[in-house]
N, C-alpha and C. Protein backbone atom coordinates (compact mmCIF):
# COMPACT_ATOMS: atom_id res chain seq x y z
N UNK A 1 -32.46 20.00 38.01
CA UNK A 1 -32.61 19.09 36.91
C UNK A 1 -31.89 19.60 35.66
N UNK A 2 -32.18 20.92 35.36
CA UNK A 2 -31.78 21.40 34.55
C UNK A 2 -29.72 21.35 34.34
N UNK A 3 -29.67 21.87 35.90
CA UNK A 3 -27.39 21.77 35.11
C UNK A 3 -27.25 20.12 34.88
N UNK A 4 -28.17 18.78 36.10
CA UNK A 4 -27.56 17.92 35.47
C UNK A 4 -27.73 17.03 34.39
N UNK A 5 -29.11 18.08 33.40
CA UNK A 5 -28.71 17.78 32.15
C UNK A 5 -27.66 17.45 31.37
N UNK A 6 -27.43 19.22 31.57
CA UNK A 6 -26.05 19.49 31.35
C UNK A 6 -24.77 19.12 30.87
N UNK A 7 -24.96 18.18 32.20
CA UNK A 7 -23.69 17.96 32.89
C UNK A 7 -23.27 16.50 31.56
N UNK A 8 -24.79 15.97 31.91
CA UNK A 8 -24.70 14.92 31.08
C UNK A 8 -24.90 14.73 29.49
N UNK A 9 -25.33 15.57 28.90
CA UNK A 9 -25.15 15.77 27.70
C UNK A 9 -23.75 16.27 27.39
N UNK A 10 -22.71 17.16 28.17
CA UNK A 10 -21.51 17.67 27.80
C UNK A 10 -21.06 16.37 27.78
N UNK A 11 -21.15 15.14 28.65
CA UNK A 11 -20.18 14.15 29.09
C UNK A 11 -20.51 13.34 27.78
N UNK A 12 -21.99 13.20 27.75
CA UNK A 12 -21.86 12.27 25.95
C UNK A 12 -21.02 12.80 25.26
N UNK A 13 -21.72 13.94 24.87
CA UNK A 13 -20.66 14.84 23.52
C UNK A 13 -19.13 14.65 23.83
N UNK A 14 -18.77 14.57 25.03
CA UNK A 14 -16.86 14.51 25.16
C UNK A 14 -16.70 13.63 24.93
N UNK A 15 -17.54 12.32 25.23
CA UNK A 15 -17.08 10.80 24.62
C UNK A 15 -17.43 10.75 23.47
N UNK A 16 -18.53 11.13 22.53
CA UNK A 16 -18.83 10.88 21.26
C UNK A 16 -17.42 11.82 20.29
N UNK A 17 -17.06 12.48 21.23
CA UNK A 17 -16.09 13.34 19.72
C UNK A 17 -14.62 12.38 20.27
N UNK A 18 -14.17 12.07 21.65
CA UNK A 18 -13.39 11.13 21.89
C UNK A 18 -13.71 10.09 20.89
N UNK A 19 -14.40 9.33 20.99
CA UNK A 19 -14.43 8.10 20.32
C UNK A 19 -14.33 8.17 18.75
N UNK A 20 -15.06 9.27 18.52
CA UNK A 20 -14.91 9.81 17.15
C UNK A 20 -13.16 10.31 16.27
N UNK A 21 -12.48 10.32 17.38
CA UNK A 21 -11.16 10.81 17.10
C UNK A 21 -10.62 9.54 17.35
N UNK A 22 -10.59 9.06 18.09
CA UNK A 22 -10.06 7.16 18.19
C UNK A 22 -10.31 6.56 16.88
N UNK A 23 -11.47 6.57 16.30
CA UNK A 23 -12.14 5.94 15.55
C UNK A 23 -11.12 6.18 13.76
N UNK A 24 -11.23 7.75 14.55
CA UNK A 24 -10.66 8.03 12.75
C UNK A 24 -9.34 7.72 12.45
N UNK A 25 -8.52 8.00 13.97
CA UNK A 25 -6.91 7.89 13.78
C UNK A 25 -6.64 5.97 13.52
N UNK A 26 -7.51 5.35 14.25
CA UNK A 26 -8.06 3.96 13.93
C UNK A 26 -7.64 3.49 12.30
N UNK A 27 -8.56 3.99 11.39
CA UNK A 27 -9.03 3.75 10.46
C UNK A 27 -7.81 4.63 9.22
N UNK A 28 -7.55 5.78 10.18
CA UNK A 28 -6.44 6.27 9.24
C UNK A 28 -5.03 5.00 9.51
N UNK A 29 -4.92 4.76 10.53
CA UNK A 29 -3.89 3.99 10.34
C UNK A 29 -3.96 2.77 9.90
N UNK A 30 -5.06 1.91 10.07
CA UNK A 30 -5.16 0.59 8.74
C UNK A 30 -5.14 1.16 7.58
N UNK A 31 -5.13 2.06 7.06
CA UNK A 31 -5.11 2.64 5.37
C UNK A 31 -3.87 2.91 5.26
N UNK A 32 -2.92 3.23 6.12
CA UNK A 32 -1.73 3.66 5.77
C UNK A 32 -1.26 1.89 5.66
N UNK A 33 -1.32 1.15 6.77
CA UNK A 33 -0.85 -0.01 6.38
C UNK A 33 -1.19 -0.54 5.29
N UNK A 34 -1.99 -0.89 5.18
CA UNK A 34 -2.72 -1.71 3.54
C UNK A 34 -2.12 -0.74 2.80
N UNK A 35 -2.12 0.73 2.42
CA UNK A 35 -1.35 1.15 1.23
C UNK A 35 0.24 0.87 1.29
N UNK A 36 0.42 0.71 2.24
CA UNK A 36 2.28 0.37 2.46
C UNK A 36 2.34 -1.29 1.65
N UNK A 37 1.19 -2.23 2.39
CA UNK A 37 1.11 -3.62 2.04
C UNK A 37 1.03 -3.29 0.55
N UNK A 38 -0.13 -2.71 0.36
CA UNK A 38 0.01 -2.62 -1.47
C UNK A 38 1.08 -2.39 -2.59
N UNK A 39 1.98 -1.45 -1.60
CA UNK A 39 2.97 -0.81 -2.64
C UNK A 39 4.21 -1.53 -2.45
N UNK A 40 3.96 -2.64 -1.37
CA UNK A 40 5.56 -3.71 -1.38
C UNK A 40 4.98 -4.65 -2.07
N UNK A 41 3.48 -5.13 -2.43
CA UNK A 41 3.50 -6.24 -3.42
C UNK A 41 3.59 -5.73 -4.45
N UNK A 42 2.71 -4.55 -5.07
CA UNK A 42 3.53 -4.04 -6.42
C UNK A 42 4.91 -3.40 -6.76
N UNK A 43 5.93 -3.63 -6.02
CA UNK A 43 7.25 -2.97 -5.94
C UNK A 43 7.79 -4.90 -6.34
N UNK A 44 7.43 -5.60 -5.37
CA UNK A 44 7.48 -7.30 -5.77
C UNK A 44 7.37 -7.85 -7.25
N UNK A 45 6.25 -7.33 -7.53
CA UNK A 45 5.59 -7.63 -9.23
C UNK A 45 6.83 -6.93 -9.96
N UNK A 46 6.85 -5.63 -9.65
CA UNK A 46 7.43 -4.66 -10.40
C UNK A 46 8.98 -5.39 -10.91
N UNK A 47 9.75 -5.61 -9.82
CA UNK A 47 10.63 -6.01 -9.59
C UNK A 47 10.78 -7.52 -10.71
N UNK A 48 9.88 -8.44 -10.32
CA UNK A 48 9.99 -9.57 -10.59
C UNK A 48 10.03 -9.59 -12.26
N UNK A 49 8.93 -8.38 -12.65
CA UNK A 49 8.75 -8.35 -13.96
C UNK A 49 10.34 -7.64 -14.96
N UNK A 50 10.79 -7.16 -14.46
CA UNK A 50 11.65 -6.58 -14.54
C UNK A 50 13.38 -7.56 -15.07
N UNK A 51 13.48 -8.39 -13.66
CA UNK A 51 13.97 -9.43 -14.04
C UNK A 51 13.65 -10.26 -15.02
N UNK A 52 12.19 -11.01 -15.55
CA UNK A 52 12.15 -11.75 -16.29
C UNK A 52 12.30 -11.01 -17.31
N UNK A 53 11.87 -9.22 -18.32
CA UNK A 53 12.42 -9.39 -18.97
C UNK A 53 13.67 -8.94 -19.41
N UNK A 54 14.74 -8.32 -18.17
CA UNK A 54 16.05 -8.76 -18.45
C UNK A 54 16.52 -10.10 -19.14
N UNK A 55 15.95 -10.99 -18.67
CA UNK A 55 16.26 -12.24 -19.32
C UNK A 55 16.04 -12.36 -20.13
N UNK A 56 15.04 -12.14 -20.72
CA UNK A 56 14.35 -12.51 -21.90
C UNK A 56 15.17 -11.78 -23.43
N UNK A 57 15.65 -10.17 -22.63
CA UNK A 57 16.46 -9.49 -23.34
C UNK A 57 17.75 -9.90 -23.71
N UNK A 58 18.81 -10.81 -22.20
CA UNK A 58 19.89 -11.25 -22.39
C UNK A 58 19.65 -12.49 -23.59
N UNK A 59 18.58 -13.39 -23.40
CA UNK A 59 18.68 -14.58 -24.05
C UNK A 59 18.18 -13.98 -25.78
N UNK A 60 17.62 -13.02 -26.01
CA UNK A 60 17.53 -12.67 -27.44
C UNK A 60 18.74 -11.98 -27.62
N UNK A 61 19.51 -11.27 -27.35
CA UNK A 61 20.73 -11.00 -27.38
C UNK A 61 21.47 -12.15 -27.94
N UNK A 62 21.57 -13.24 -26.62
CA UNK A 62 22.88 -14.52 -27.44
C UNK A 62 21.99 -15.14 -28.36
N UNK A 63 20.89 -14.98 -29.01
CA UNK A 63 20.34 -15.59 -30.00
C UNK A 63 20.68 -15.20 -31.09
N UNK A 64 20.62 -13.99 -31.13
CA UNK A 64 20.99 -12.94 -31.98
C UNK A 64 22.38 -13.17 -32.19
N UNK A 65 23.35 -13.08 -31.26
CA UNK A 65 25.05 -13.07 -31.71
C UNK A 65 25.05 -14.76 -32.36
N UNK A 66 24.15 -15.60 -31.77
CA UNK A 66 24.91 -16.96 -32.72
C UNK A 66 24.08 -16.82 -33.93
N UNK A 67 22.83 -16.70 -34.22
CA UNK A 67 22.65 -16.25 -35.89
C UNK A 67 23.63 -15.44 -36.56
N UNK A 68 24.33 -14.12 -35.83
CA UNK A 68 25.34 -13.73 -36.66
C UNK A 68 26.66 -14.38 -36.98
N UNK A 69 26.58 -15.06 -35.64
CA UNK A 69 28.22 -16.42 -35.46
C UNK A 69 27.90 -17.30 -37.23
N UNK A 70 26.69 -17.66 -36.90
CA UNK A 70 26.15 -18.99 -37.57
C UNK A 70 26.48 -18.87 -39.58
N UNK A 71 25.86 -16.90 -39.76
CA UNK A 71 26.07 -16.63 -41.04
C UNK A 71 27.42 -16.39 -41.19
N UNK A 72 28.61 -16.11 -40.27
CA UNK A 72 29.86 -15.78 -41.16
C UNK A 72 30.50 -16.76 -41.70
């Protein structure tokens, strides 16, 4: 009775630390995705913001040169 205790408590424990290692590499790898997902929508924002205020810079720029056009 006693080895096939044993036998069977070793066999839980090999599946509980198995599953336990599935589990984590699991969970580590949805975190790597979602932080990848995260950092291409804020690279998106980043980006986007970036462009608008390029623009915003170009168009105060020619605002600026025709007020100076406008006073000579």
């Amino acid at each position: 009775m006693g080895y096939v205790l044993r036998v069977r408590l070793a066999s839980f424990f090999t599946g509980a630390a198995t599953a336990s290692f599935a589990g984590l590499y699991i969970l580590h790898r949805d975190y790597k995705i979602a932080q990848e997902s995260f950092t291409q929508q804020m690279n998106g924002l980043h980006e986007s913001l970036d462009r608008r205020i390029s623009s915003l810079e170009k168009l105060k720029q020619s605002e600026t040169a025709e007020a100076v056009q406008a006073t000579e």
